[in-house]
PDB file of N, CA and C in Angstrom:
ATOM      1  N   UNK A   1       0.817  -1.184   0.000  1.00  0.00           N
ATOM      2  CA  UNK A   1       0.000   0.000   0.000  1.00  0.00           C
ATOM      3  C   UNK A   1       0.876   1.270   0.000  1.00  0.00           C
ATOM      4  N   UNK A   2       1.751   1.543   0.532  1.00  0.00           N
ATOM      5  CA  UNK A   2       2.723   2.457   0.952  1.00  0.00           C
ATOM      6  C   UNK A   2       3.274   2.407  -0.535  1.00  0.00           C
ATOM      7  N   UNK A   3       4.071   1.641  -1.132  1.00  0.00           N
ATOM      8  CA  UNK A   3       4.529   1.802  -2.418  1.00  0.00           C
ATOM      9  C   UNK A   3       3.453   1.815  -3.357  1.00  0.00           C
ATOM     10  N   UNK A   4       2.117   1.983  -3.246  1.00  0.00           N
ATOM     11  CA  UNK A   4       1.423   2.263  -4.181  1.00  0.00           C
ATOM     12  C   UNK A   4       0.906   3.919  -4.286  1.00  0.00           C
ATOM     13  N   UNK A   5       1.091   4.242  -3.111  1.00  0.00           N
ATOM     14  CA  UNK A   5       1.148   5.679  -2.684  1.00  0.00           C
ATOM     15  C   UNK A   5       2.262   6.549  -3.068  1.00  0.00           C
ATOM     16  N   UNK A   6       3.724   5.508  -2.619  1.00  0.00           N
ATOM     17  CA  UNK A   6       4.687   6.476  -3.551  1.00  0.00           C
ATOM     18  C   UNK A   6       4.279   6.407  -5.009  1.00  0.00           C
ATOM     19  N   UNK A   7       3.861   5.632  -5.539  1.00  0.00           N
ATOM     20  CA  UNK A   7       3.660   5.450  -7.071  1.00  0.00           C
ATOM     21  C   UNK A   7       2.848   6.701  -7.425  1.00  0.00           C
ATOM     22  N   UNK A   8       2.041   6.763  -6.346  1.00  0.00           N
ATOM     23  CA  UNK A   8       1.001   7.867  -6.972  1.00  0.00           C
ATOM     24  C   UNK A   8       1.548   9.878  -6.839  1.00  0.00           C
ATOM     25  N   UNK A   9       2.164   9.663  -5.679  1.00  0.00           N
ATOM     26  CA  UNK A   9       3.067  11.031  -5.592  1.00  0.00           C
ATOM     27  C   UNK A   9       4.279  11.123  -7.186  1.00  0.00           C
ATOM     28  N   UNK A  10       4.913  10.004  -6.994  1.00  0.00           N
ATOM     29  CA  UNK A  10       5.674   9.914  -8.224  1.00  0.00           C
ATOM     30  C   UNK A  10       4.912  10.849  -9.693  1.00  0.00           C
ATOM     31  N   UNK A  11       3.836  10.312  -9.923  1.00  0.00           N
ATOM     32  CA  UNK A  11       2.984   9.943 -11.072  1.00  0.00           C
ATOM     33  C   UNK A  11       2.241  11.598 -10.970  1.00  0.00           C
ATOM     34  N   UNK A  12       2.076  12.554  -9.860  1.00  0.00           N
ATOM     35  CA  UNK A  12       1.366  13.548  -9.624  1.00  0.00           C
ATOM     36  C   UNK A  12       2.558  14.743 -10.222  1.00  0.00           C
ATOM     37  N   UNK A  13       3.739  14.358  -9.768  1.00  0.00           N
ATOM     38  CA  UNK A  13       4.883  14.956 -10.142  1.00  0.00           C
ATOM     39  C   UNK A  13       5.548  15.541 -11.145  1.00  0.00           C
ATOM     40  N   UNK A  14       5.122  14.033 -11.550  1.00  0.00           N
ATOM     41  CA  UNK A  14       5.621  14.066 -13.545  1.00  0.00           C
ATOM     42  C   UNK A  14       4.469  14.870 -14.323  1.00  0.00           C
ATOM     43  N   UNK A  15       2.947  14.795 -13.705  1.00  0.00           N
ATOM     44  CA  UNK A  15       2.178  15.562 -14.407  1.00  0.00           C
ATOM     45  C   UNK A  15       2.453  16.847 -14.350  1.00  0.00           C
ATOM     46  N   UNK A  16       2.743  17.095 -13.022  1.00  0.00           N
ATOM     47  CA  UNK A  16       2.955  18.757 -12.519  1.00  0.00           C
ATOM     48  C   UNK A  16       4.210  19.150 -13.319  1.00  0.00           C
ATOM     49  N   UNK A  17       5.346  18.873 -13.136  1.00  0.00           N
ATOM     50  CA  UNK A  17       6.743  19.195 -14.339  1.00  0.00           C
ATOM     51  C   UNK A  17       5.895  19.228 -15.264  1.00  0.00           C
ATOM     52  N   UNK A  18       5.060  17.946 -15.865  1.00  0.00           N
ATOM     53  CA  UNK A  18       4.944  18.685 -17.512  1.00  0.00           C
ATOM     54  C   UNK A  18       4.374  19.662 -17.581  1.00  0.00           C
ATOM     55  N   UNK A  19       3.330  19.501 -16.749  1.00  0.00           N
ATOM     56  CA  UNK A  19       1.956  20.950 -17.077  1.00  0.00           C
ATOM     57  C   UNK A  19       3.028  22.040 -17.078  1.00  0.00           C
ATOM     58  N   UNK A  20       3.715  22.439 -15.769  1.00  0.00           N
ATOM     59  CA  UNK A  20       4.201  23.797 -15.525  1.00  0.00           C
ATOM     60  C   UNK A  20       5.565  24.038 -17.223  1.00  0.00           C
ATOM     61  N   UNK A  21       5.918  22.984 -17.721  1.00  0.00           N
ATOM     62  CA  UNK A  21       6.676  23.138 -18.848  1.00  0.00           C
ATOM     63  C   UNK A  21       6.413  23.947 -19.585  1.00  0.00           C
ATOM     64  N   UNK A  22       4.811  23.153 -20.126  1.00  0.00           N
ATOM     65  CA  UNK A  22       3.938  23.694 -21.474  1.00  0.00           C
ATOM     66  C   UNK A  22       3.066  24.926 -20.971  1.00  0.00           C
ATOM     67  N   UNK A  23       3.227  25.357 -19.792  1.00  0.00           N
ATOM     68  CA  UNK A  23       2.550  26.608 -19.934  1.00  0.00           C
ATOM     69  C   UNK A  23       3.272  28.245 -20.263  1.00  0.00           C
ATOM     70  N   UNK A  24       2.543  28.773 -20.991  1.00  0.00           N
ATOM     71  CA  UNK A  24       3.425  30.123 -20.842  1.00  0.00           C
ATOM     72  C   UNK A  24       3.581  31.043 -20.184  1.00  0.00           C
ATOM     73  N   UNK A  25       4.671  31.974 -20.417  1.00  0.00           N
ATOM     74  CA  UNK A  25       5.079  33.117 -19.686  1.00  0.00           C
ATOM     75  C   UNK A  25       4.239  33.867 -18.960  1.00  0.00           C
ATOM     76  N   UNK A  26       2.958  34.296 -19.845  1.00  0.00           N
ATOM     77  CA  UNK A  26       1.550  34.865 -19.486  1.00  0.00           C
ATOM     78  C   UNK A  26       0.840  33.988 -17.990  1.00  0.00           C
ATOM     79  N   UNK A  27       0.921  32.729 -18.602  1.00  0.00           N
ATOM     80  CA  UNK A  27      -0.291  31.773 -17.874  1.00  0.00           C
ATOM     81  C   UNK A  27       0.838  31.046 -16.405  1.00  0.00           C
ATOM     82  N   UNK A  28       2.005  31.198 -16.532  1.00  0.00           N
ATOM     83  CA  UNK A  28       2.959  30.925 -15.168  1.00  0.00           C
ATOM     84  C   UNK A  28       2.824  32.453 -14.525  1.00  0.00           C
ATOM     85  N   UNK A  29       2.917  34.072 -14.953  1.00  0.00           N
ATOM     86  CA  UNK A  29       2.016  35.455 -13.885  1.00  0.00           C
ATOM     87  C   UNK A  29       1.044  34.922 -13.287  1.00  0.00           C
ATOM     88  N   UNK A  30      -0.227  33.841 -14.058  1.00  0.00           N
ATOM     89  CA  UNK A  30      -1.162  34.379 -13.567  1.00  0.00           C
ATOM     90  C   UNK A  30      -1.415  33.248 -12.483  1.00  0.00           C
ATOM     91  N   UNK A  31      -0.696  32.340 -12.479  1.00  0.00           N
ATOM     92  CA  UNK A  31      -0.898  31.105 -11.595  1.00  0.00           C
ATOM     93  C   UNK A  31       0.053  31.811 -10.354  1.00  0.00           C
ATOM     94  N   UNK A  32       1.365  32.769 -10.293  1.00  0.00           N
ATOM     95  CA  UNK A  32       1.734  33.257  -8.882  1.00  0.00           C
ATOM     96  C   UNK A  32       0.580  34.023  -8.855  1.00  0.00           C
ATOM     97  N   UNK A  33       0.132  35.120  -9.203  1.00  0.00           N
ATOM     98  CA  UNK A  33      -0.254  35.813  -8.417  1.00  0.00           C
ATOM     99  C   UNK A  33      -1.583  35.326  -8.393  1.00  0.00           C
ATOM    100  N   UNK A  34      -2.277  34.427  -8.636  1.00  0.00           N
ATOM    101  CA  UNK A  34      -3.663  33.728  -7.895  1.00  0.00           C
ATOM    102  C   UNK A  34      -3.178  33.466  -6.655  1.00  0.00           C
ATOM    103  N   UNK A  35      -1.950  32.668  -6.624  1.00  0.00           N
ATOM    104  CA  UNK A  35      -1.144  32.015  -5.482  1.00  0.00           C
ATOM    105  C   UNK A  35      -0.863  32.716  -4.382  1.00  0.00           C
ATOM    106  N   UNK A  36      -0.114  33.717  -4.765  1.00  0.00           N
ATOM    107  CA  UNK A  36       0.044  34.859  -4.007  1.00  0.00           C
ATOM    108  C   UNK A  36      -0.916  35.229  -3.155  1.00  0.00           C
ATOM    109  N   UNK A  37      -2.018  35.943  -3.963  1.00  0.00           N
ATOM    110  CA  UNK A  37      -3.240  36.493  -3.429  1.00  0.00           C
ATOM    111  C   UNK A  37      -4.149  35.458  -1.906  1.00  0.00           C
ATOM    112  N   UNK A  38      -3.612  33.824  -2.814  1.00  0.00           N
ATOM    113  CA  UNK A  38      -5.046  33.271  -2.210  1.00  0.00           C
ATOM    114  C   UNK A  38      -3.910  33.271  -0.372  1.00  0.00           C
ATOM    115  N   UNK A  39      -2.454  32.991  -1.162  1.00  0.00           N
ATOM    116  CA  UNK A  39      -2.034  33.225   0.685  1.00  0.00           C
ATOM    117  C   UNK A  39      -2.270  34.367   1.198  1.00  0.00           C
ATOM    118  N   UNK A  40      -2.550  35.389   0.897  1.00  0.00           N
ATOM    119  CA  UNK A  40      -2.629  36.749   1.567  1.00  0.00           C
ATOM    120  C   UNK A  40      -4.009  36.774   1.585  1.00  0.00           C
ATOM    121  N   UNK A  41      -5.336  35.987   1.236  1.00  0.00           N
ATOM    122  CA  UNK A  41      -6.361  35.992   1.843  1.00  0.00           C
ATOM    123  C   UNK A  41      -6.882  34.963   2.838  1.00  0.00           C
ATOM    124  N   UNK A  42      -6.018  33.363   2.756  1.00  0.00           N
ATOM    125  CA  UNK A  42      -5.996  32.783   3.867  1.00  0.00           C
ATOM    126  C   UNK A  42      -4.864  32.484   4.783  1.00  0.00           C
ATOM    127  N   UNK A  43      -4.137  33.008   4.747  1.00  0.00           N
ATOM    128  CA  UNK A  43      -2.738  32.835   5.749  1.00  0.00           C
ATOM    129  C   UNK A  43      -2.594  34.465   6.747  1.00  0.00           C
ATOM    130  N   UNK A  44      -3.761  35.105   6.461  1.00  0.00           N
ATOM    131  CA  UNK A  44      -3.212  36.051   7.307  1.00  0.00           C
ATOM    132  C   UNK A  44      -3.729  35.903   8.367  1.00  0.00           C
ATOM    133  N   UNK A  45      -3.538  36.488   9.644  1.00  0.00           N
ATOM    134  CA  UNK A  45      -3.782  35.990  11.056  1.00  0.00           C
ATOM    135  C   UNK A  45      -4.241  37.430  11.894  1.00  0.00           C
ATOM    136  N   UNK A  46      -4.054  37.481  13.114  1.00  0.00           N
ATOM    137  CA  UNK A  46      -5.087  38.698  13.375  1.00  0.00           C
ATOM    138  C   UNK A  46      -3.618  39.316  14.822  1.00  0.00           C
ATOM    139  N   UNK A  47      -2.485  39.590  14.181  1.00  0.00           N
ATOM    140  CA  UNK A  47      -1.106  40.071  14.116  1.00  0.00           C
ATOM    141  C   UNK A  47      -1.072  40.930  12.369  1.00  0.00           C
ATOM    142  N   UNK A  48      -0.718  41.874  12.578  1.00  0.00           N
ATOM    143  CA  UNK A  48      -0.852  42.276  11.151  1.00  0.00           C
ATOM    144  C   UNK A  48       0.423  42.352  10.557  1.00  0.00           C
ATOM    145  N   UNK A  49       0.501  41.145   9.979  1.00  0.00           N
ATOM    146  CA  UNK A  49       1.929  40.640   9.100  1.00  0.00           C
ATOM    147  C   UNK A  49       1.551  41.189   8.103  1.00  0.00           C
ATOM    148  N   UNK A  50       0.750  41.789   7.226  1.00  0.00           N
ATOM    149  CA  UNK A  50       0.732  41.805   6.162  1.00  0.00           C
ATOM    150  C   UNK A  50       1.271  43.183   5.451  1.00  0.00           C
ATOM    151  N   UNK A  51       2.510  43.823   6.018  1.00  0.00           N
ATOM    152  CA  UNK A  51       3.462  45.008   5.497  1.00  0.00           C
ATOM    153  C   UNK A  51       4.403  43.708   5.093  1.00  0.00           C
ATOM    154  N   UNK A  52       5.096  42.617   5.942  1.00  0.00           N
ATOM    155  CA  UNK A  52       5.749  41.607   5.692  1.00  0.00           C
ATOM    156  C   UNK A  52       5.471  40.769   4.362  1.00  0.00           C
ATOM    157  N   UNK A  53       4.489  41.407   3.748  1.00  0.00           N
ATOM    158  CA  UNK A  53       4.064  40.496   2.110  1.00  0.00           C
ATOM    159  C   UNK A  53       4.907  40.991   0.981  1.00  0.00           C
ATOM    160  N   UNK A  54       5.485  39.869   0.555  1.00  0.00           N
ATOM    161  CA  UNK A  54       6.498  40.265  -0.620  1.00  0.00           C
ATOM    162  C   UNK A  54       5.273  41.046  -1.667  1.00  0.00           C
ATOM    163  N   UNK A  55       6.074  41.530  -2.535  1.00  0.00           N
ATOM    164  CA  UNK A  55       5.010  42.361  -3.643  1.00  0.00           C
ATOM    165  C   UNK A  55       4.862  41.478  -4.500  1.00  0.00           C
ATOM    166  N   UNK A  56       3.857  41.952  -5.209  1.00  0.00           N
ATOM    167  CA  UNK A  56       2.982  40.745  -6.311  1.00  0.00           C
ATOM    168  C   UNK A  56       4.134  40.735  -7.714  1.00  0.00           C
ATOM    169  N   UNK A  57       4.400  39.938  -8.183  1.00  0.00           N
ATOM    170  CA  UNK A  57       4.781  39.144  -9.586  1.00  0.00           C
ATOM    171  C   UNK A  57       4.757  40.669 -10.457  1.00  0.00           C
ATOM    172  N   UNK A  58       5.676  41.288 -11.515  1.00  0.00           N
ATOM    173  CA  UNK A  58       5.657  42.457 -11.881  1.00  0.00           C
ATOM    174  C   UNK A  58       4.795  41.852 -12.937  1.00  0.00           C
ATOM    175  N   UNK A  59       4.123  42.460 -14.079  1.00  0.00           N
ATOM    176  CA  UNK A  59       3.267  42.254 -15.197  1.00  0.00           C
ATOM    177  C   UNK A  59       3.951  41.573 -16.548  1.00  0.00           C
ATOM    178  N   UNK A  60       4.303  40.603 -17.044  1.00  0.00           N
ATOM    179  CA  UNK A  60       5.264  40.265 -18.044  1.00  0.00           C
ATOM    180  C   UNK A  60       5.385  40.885 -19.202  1.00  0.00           C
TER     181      UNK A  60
END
């Protein structure tokens, strides 16, 4: 069971390398800064870290 699980992390991996390969310049902006955003709408806490937020992805 355990090595069928690594099989499957393995196998999630190789999809993810390819996808992120074939995508472009445009469509790798817009996947950080979704990313970005969605941590700065659920990772913030009620300490106000959020001067501590790197700045968003410049526009390509």
């Amino acid at each position: 069971m355990i090595h069928s699980a690594a099989d499957d992390v393995r196998f999630l991996l190789y999809i993810y390398h390819r996808m992120m390969a074939k995508l472009s310049e445009r469509s790798l902006w817009h996947l950080a800064v979704r990313s970005a955003l969605h941590c700065r709408c659920f990772c913030v806490n009620s300490n106000d870290d959020t001067a501590n937020w790197p700045s968003l992805p410049p526009i390509p």
